[in-house]
PDB file of N, CA and C in Angstrom:
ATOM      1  N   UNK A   1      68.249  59.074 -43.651  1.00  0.00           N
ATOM      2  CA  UNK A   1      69.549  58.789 -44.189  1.00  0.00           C
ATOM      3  C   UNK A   1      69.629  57.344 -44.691  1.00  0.00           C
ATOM      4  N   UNK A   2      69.205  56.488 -44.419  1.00  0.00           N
ATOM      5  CA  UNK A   2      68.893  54.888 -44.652  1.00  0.00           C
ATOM      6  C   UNK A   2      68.432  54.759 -45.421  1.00  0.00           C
ATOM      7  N   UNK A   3      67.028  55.955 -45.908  1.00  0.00           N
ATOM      8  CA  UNK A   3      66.726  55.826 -47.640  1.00  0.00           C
ATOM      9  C   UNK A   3      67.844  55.715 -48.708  1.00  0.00           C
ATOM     10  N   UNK A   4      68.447  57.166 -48.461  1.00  0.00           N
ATOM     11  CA  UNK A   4      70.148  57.308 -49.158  1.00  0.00           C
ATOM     12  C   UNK A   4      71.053  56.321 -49.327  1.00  0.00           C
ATOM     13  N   UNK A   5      71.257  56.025 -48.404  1.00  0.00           N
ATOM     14  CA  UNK A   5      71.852  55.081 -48.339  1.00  0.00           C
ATOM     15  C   UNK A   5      71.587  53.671 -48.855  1.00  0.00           C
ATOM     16  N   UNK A   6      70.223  53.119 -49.200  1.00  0.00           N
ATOM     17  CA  UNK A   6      69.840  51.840 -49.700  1.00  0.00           C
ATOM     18  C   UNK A   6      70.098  52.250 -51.211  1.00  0.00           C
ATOM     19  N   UNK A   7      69.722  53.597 -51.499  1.00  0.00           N
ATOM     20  CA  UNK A   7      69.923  54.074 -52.997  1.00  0.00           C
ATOM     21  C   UNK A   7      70.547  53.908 -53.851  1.00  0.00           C
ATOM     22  N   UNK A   8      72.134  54.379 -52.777  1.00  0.00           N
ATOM     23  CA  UNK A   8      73.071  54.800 -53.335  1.00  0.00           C
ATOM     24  C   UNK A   8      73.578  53.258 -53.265  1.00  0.00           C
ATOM     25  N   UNK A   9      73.231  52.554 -52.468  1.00  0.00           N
ATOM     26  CA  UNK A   9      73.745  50.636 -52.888  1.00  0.00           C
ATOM     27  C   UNK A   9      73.184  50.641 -53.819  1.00  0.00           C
ATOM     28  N   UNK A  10      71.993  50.771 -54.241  1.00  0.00           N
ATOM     29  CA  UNK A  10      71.487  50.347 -55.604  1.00  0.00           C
ATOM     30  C   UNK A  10      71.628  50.954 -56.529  1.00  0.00           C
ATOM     31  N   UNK A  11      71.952  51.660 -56.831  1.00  0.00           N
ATOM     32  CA  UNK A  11      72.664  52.173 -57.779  1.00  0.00           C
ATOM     33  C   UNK A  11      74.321  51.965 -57.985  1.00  0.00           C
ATOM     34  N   UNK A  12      75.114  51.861 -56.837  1.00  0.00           N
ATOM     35  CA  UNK A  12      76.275  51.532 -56.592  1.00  0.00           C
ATOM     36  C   UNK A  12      76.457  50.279 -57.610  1.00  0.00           C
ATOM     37  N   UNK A  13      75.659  49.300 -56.990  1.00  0.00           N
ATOM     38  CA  UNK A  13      75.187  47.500 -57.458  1.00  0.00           C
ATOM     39  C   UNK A  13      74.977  47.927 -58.932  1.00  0.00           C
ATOM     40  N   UNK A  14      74.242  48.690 -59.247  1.00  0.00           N
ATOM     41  CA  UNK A  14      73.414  48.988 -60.484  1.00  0.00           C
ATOM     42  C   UNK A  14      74.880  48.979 -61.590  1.00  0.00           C
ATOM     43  N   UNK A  15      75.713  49.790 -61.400  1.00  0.00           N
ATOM     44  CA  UNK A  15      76.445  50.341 -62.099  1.00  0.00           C
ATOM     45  C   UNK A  15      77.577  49.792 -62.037  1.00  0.00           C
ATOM     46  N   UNK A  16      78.070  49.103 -61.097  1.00  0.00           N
ATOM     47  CA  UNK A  16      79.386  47.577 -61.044  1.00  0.00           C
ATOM     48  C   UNK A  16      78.587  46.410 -61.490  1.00  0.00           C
ATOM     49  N   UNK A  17      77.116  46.506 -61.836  1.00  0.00           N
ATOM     50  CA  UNK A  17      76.457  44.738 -62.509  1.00  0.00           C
ATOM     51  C   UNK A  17      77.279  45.604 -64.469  1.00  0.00           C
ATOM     52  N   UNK A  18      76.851  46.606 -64.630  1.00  0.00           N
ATOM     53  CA  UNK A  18      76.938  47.131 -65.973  1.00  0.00           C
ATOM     54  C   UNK A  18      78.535  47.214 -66.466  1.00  0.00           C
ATOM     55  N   UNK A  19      79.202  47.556 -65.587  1.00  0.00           N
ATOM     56  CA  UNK A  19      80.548  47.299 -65.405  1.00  0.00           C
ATOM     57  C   UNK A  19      81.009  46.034 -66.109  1.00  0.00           C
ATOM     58  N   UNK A  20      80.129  44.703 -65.483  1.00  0.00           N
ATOM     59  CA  UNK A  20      80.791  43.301 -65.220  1.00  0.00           C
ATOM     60  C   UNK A  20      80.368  43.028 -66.422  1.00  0.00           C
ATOM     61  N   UNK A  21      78.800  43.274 -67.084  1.00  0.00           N
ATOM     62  CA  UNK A  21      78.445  42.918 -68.235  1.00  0.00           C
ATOM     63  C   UNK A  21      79.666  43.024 -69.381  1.00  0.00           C
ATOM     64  N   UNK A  22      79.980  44.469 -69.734  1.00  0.00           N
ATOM     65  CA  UNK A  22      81.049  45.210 -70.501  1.00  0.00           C
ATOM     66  C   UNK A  22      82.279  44.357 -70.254  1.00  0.00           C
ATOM     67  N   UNK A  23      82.562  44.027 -69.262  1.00  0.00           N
ATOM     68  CA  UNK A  23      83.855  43.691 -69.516  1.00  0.00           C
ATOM     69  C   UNK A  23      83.887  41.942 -70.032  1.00  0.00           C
ATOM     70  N   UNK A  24      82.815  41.138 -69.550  1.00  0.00           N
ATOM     71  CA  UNK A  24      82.074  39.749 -69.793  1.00  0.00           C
ATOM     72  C   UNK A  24      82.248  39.883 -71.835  1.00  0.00           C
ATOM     73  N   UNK A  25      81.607  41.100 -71.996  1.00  0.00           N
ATOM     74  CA  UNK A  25      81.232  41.095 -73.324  1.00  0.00           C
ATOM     75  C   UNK A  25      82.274  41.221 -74.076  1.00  0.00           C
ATOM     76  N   UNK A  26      83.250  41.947 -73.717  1.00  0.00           N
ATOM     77  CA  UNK A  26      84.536  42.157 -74.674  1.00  0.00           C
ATOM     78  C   UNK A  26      85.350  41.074 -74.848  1.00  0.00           C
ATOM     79  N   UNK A  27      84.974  39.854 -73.892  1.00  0.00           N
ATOM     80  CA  UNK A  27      85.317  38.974 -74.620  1.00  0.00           C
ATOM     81  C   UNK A  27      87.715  38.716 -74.147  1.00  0.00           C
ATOM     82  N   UNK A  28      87.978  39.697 -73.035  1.00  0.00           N
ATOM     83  CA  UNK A  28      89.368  39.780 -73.327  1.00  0.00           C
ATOM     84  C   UNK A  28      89.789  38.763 -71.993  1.00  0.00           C
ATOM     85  N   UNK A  29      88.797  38.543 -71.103  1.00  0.00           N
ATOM     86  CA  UNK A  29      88.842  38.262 -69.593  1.00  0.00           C
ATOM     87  C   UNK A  29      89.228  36.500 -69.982  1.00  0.00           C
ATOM     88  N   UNK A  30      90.015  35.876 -69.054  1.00  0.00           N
ATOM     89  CA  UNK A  30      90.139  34.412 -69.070  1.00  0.00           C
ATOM     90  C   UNK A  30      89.104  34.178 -68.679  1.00  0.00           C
ATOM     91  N   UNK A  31      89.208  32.182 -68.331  1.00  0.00           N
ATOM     92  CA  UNK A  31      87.949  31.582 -68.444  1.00  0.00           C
ATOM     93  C   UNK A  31      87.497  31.483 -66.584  1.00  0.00           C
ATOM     94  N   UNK A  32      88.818  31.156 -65.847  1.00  0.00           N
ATOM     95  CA  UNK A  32      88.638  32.096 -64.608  1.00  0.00           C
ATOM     96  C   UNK A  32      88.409  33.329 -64.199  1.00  0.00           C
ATOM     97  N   UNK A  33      88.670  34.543 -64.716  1.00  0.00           N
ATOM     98  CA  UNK A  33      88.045  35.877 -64.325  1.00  0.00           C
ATOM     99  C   UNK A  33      87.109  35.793 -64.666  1.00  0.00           C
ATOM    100  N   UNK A  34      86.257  35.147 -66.307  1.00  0.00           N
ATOM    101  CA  UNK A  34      85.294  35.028 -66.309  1.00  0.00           C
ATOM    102  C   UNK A  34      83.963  34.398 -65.148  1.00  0.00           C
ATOM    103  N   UNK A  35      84.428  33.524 -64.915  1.00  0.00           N
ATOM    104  CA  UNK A  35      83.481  32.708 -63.745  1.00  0.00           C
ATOM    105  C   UNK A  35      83.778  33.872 -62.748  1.00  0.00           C
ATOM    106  N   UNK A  36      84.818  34.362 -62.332  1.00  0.00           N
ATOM    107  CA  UNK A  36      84.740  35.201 -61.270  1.00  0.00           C
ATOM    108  C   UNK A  36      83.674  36.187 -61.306  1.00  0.00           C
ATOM    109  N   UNK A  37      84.083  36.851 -62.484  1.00  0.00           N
ATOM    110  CA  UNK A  37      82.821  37.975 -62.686  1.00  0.00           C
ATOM    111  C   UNK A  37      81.505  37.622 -62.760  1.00  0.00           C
ATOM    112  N   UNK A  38      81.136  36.338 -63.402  1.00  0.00           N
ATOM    113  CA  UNK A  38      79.893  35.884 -63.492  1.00  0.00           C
ATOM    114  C   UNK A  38      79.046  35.627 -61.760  1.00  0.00           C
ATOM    115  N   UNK A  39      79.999  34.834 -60.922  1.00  0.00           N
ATOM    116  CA  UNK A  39      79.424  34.914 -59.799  1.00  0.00           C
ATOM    117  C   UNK A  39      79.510  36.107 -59.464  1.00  0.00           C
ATOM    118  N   UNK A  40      80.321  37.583 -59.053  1.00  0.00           N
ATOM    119  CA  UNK A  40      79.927  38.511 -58.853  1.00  0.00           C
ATOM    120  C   UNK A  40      78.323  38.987 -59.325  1.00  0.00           C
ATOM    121  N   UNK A  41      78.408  39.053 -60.570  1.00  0.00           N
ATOM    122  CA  UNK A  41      77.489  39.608 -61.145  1.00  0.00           C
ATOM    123  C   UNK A  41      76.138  39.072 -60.774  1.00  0.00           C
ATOM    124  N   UNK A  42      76.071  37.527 -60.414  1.00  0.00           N
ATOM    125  CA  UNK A  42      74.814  37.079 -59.867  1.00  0.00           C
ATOM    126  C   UNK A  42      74.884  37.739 -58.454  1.00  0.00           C
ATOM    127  N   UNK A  43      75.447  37.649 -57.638  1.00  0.00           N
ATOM    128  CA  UNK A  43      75.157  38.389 -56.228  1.00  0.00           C
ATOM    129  C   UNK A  43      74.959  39.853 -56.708  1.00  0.00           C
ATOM    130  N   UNK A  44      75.108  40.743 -57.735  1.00  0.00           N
ATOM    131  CA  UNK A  44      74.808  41.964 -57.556  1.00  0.00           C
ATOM    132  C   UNK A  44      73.873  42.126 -58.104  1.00  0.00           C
ATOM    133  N   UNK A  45      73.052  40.931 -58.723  1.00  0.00           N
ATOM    134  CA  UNK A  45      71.964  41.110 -59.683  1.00  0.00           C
ATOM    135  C   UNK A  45      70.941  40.615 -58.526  1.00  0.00           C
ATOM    136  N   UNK A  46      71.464  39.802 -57.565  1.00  0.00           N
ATOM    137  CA  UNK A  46      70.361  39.455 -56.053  1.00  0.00           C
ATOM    138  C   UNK A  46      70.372  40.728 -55.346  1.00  0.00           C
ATOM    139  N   UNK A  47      71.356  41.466 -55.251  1.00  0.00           N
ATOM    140  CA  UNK A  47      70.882  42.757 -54.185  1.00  0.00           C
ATOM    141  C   UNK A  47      70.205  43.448 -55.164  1.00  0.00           C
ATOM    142  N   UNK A  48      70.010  43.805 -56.679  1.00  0.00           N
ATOM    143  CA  UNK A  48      69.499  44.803 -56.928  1.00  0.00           C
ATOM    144  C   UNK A  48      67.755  44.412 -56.803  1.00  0.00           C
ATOM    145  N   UNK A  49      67.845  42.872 -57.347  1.00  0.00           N
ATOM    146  CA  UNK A  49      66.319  42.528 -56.994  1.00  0.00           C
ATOM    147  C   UNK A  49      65.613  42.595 -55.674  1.00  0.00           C
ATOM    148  N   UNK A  50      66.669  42.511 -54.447  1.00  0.00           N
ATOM    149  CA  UNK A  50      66.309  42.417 -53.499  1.00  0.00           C
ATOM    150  C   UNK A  50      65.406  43.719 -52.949  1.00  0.00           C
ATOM    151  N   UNK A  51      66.510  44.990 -53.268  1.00  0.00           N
ATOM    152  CA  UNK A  51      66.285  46.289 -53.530  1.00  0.00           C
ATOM    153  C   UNK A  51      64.833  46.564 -54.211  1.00  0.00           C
ATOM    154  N   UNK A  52      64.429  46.256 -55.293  1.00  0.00           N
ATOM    155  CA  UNK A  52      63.760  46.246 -55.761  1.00  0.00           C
ATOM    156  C   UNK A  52      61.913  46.181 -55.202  1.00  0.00           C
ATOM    157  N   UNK A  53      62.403  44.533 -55.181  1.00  0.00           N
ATOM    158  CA  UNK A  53      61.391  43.854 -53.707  1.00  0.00           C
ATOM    159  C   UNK A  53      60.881  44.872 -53.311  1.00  0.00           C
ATOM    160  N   UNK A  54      61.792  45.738 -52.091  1.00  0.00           N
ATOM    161  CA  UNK A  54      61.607  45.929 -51.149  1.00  0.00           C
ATOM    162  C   UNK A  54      60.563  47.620 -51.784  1.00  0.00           C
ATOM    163  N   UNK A  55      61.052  48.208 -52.901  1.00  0.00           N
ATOM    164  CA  UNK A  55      61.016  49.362 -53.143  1.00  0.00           C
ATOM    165  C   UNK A  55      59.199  49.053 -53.402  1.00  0.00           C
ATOM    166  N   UNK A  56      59.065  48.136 -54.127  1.00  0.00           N
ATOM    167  CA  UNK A  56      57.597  47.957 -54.370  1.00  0.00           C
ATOM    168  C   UNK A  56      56.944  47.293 -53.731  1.00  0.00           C
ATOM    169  N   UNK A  57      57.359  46.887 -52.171  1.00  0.00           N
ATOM    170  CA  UNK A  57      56.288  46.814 -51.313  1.00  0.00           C
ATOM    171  C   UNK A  57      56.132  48.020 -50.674  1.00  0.00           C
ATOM    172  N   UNK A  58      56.972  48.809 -50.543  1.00  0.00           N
ATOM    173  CA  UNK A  58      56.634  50.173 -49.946  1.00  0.00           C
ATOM    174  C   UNK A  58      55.379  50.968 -50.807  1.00  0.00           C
ATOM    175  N   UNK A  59      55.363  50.866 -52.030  1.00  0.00           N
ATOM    176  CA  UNK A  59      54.868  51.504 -53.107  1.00  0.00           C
ATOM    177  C   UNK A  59      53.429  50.579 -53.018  1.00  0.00           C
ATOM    178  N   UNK A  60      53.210  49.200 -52.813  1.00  0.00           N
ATOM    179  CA  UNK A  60      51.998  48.684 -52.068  1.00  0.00           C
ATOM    180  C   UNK A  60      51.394  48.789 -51.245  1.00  0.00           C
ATOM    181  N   UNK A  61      51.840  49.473 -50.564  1.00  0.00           N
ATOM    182  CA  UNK A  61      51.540  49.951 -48.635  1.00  0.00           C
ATOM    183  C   UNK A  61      50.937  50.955 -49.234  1.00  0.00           C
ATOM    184  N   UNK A  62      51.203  52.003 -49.637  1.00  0.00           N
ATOM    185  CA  UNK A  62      50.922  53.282 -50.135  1.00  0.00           C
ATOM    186  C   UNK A  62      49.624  53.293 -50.738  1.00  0.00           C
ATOM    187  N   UNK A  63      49.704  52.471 -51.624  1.00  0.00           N
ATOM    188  CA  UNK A  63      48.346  52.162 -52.859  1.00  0.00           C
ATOM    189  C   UNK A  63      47.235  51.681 -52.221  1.00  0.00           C
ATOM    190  N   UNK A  64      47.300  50.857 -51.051  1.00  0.00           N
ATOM    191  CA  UNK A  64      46.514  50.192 -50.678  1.00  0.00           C
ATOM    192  C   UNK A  64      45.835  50.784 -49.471  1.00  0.00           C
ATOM    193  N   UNK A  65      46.063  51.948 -49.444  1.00  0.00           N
ATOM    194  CA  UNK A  65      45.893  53.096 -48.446  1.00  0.00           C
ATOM    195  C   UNK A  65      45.193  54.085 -49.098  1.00  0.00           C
ATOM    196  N   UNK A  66      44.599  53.833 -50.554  1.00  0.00           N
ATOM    197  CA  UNK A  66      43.918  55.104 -51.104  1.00  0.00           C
ATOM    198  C   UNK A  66      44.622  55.999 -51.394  1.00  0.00           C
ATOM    199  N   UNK A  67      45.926  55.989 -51.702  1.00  0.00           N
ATOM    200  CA  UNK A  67      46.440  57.107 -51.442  1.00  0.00           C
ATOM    201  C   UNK A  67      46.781  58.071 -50.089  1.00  0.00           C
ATOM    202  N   UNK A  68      46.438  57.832 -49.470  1.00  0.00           N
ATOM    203  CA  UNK A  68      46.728  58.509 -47.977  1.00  0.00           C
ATOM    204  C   UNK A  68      47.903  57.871 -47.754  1.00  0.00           C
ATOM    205  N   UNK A  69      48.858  59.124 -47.204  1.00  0.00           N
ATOM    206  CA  UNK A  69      49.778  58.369 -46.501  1.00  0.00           C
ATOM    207  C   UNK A  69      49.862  58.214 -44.736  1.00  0.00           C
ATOM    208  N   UNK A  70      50.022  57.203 -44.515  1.00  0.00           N
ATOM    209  CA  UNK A  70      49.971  56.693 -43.201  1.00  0.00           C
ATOM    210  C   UNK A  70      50.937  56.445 -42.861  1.00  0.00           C
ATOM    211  N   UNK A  71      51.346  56.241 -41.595  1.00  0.00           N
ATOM    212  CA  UNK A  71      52.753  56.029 -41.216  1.00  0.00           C
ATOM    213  C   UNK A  71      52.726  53.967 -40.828  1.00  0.00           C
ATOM    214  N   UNK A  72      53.132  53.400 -41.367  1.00  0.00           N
ATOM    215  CA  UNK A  72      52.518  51.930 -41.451  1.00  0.00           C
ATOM    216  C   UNK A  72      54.138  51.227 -40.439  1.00  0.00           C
ATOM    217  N   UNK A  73      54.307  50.275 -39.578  1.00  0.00           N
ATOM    218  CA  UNK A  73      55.377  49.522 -39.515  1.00  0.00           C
ATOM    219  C   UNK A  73      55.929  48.530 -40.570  1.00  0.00           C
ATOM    220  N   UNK A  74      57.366  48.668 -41.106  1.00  0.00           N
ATOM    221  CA  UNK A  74      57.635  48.089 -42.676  1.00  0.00           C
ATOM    222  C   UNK A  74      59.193  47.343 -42.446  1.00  0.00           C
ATOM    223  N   UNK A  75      58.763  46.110 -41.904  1.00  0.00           N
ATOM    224  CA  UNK A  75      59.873  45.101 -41.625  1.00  0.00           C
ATOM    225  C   UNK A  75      60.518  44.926 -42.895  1.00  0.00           C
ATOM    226  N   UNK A  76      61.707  45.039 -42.973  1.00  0.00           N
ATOM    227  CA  UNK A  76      61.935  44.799 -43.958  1.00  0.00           C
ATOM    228  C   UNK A  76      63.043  43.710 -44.385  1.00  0.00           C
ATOM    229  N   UNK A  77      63.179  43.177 -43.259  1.00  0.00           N
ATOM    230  CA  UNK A  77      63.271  41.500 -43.443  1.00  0.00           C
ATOM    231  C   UNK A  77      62.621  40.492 -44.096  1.00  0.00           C
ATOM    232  N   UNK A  78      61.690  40.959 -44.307  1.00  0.00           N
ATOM    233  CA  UNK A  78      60.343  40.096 -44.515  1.00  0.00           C
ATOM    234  C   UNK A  78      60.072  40.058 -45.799  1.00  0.00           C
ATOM    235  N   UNK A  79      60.981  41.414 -46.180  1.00  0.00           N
ATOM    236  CA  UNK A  79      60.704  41.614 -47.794  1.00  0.00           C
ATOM    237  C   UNK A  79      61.781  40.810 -48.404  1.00  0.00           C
ATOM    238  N   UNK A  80      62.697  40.061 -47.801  1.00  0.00           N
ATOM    239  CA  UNK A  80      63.784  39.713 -48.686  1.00  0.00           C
ATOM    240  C   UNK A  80      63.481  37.792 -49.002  1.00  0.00           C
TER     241      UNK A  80
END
């Protein structure tokens, strides 16, 4: 369920960063909502990388295993 769940943040993140872009772009937002959204948008652009990170060290574990899958311990503190 914790897979799901990291997912559905990243994609969640994914799709309120695309949100912030669109509305940044239209150009209608003041120069305060602007900055508002802009710092949003950097913290949602850090979880998606973070996300990310994490997705392709799993995908390194894997590779580096020949292909076999093994059941490996995967801190994932460590990835951030």
């Amino acid at each position: 369920m914790a897979r799901k769940k990291a997912a559905l943040d990243f994609e969640q993140s994914l799709t309120d960063l695309q949100n912030l872009v669109e509305r940044l772009e239209n150009g209608e937002l003041s120069l305060e909502d602007s900055l508002a959204a802009f710092e949003q948008g950097i913290r949602l652009t850090r979880d998606c990388q973070a996300a990310l990170a994490q997705a392709e060290q799993k995908v390194q574990i894997l590779l580096e295993r020949d292909g076999e899958l093994e059941e490996a311990p995967f801190d994932a503190d460590q990835s951030a």
